[in-house]
PDB file of N, CA and C in Angstrom:
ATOM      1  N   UNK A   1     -47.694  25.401 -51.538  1.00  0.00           N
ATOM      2  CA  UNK A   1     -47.132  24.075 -51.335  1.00  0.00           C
ATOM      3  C   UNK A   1     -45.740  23.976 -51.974  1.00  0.00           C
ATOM      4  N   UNK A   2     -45.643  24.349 -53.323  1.00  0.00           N
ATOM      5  CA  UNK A   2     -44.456  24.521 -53.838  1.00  0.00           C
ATOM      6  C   UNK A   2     -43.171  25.119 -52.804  1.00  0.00           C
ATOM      7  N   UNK A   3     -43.324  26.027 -52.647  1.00  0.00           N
ATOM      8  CA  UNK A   3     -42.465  26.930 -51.713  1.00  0.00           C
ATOM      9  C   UNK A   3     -42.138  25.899 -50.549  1.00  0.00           C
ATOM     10  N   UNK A   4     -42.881  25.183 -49.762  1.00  0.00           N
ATOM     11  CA  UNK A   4     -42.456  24.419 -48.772  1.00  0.00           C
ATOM     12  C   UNK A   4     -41.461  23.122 -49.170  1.00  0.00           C
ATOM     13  N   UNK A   5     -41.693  22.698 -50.440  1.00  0.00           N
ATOM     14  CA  UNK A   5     -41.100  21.663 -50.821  1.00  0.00           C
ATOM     15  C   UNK A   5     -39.917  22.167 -51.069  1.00  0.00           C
ATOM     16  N   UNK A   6     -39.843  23.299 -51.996  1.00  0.00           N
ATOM     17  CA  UNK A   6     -38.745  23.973 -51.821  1.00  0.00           C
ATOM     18  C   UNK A   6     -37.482  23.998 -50.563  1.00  0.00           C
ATOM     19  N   UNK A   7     -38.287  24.666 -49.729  1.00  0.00           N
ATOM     20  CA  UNK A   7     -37.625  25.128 -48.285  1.00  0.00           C
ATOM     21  C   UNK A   7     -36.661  23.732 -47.914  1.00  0.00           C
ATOM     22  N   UNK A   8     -37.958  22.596 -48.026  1.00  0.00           N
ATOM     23  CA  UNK A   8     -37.240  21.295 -47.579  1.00  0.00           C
ATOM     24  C   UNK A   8     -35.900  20.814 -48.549  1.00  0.00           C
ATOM     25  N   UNK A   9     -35.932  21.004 -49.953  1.00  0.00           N
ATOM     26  CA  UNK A   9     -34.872  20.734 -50.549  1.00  0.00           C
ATOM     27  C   UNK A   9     -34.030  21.780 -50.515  1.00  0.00           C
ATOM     28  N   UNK A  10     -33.780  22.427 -50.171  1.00  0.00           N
ATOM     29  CA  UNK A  10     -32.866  23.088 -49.884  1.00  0.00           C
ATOM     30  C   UNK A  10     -32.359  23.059 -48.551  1.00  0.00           C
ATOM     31  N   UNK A  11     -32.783  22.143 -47.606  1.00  0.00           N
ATOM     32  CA  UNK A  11     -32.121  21.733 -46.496  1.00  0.00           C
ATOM     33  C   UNK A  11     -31.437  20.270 -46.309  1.00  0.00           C
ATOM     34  N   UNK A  12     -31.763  19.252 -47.854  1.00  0.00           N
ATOM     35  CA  UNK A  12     -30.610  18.026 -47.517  1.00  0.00           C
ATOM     36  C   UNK A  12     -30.342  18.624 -49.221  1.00  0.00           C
ATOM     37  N   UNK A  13     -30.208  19.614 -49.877  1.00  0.00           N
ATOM     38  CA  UNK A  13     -29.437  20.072 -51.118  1.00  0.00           C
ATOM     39  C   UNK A  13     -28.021  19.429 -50.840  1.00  0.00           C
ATOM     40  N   UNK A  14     -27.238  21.004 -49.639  1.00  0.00           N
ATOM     41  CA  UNK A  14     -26.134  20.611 -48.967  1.00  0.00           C
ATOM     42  C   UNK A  14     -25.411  19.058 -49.056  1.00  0.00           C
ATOM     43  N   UNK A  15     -26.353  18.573 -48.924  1.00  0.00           N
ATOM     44  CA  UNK A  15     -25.910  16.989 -48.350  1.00  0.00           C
ATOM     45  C   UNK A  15     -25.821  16.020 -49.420  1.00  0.00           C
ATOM     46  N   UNK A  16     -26.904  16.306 -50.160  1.00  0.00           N
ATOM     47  CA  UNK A  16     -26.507  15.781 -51.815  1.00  0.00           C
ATOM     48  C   UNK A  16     -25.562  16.191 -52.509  1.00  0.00           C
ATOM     49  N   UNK A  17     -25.292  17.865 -52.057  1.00  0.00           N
ATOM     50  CA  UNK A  17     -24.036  18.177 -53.160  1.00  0.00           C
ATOM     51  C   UNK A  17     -22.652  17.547 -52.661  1.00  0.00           C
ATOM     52  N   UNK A  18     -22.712  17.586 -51.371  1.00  0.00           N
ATOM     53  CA  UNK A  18     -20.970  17.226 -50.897  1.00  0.00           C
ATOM     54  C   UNK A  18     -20.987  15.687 -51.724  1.00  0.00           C
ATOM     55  N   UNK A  19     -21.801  14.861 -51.866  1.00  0.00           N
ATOM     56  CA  UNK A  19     -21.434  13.361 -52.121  1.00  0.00           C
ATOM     57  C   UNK A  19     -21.493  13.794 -53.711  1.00  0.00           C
ATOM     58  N   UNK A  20     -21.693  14.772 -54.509  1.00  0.00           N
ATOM     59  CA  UNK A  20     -21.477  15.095 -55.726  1.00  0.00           C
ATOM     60  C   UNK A  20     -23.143  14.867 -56.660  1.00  0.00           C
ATOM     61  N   UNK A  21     -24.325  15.366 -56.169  1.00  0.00           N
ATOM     62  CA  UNK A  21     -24.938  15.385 -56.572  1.00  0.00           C
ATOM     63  C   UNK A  21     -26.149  16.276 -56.314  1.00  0.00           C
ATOM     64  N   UNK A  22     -27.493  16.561 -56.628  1.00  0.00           N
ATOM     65  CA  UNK A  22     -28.372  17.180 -56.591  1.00  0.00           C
ATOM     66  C   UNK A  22     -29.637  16.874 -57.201  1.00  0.00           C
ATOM     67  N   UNK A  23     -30.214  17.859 -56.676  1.00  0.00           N
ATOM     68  CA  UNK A  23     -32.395  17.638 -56.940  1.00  0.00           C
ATOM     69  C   UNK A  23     -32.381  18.708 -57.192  1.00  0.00           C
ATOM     70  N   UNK A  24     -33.447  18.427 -58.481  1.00  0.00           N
ATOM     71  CA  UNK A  24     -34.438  19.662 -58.837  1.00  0.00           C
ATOM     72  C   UNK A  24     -35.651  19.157 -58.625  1.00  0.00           C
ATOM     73  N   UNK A  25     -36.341  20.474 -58.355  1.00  0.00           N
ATOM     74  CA  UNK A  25     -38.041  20.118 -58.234  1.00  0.00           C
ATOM     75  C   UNK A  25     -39.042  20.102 -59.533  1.00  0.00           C
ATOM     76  N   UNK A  26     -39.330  19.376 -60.382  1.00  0.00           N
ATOM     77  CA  UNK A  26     -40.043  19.428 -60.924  1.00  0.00           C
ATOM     78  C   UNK A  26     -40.909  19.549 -61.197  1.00  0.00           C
ATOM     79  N   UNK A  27     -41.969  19.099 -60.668  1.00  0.00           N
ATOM     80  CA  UNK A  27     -43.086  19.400 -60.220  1.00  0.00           C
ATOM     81  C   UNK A  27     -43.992  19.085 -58.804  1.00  0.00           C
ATOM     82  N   UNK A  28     -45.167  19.819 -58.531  1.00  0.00           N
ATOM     83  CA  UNK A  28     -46.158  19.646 -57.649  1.00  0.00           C
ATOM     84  C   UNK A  28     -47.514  19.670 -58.328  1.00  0.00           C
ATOM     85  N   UNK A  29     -47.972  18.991 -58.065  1.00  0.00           N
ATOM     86  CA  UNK A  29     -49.732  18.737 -58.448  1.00  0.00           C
ATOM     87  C   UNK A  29     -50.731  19.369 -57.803  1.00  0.00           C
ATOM     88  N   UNK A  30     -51.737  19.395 -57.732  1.00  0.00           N
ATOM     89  CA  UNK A  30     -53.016  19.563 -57.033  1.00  0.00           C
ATOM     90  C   UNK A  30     -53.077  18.687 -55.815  1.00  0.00           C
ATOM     91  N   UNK A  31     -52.741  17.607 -56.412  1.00  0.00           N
ATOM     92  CA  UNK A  31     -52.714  16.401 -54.965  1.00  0.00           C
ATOM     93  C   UNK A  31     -51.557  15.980 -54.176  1.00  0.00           C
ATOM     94  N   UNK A  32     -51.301  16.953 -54.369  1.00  0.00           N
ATOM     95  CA  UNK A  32     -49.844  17.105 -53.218  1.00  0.00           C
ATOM     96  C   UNK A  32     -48.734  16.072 -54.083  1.00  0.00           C
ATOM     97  N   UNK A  33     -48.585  15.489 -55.100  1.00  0.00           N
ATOM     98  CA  UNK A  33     -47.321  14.983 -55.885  1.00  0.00           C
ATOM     99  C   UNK A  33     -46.463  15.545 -55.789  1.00  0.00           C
ATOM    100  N   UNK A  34     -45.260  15.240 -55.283  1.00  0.00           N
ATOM    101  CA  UNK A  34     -43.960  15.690 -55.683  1.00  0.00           C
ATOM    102  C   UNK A  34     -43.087  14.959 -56.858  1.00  0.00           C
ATOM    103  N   UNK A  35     -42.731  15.581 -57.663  1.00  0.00           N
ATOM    104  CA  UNK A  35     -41.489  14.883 -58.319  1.00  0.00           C
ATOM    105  C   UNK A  35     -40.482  15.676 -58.608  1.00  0.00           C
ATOM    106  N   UNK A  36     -39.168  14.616 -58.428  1.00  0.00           N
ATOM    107  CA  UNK A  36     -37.934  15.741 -58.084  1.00  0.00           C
ATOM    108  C   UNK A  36     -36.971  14.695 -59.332  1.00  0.00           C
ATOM    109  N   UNK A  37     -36.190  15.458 -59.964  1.00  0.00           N
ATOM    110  CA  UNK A  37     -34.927  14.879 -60.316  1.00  0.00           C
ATOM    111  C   UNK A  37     -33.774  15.016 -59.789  1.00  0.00           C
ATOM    112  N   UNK A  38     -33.528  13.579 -59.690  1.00  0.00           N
ATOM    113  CA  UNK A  38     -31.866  13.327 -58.213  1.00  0.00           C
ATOM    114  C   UNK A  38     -31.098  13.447 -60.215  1.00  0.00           C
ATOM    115  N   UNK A  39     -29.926  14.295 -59.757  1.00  0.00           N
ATOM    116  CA  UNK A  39     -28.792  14.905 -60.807  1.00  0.00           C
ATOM    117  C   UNK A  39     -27.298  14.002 -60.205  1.00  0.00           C
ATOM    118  N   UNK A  40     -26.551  13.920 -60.791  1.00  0.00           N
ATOM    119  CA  UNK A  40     -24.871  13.421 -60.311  1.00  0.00           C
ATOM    120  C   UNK A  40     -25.106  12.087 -59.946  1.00  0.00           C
ATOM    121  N   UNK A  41     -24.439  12.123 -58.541  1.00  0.00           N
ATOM    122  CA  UNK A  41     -23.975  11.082 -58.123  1.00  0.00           C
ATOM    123  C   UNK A  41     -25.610  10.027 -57.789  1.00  0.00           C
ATOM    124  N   UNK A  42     -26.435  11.111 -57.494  1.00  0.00           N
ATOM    125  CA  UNK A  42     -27.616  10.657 -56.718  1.00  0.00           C
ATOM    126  C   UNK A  42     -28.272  10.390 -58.006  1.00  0.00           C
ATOM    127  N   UNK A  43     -27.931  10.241 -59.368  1.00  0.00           N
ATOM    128  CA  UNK A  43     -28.847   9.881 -60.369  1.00  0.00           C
ATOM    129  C   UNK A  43     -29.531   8.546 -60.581  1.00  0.00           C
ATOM    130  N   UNK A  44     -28.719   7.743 -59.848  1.00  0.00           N
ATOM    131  CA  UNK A  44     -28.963   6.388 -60.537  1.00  0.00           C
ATOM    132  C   UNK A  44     -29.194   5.328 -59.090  1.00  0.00           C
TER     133      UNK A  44
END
């Protein structure tokens, strides 16, 4: 599951970085949770 969430952030990464910002993946759960931290511009 990890790996797919992956795949997906790394396809609007691009798009966060040009406006000056980014995601990391933090975690995935058992129950399919995602949590990501939006970095830069996309922080707030």
């Amino acid at each position: 599951m990890r790996e797919k969430v992956e795949a997906v952030l790394n396809k609007v990464r691009p798009i966060l970085q040009r406006d000056g910002g980014d995601v990391e993946l933090v975690d995935v759960d058992e129950n399919g949770v995602v949590k990501v931290r939006l970095k830069g511009a996309c922080g707030g």
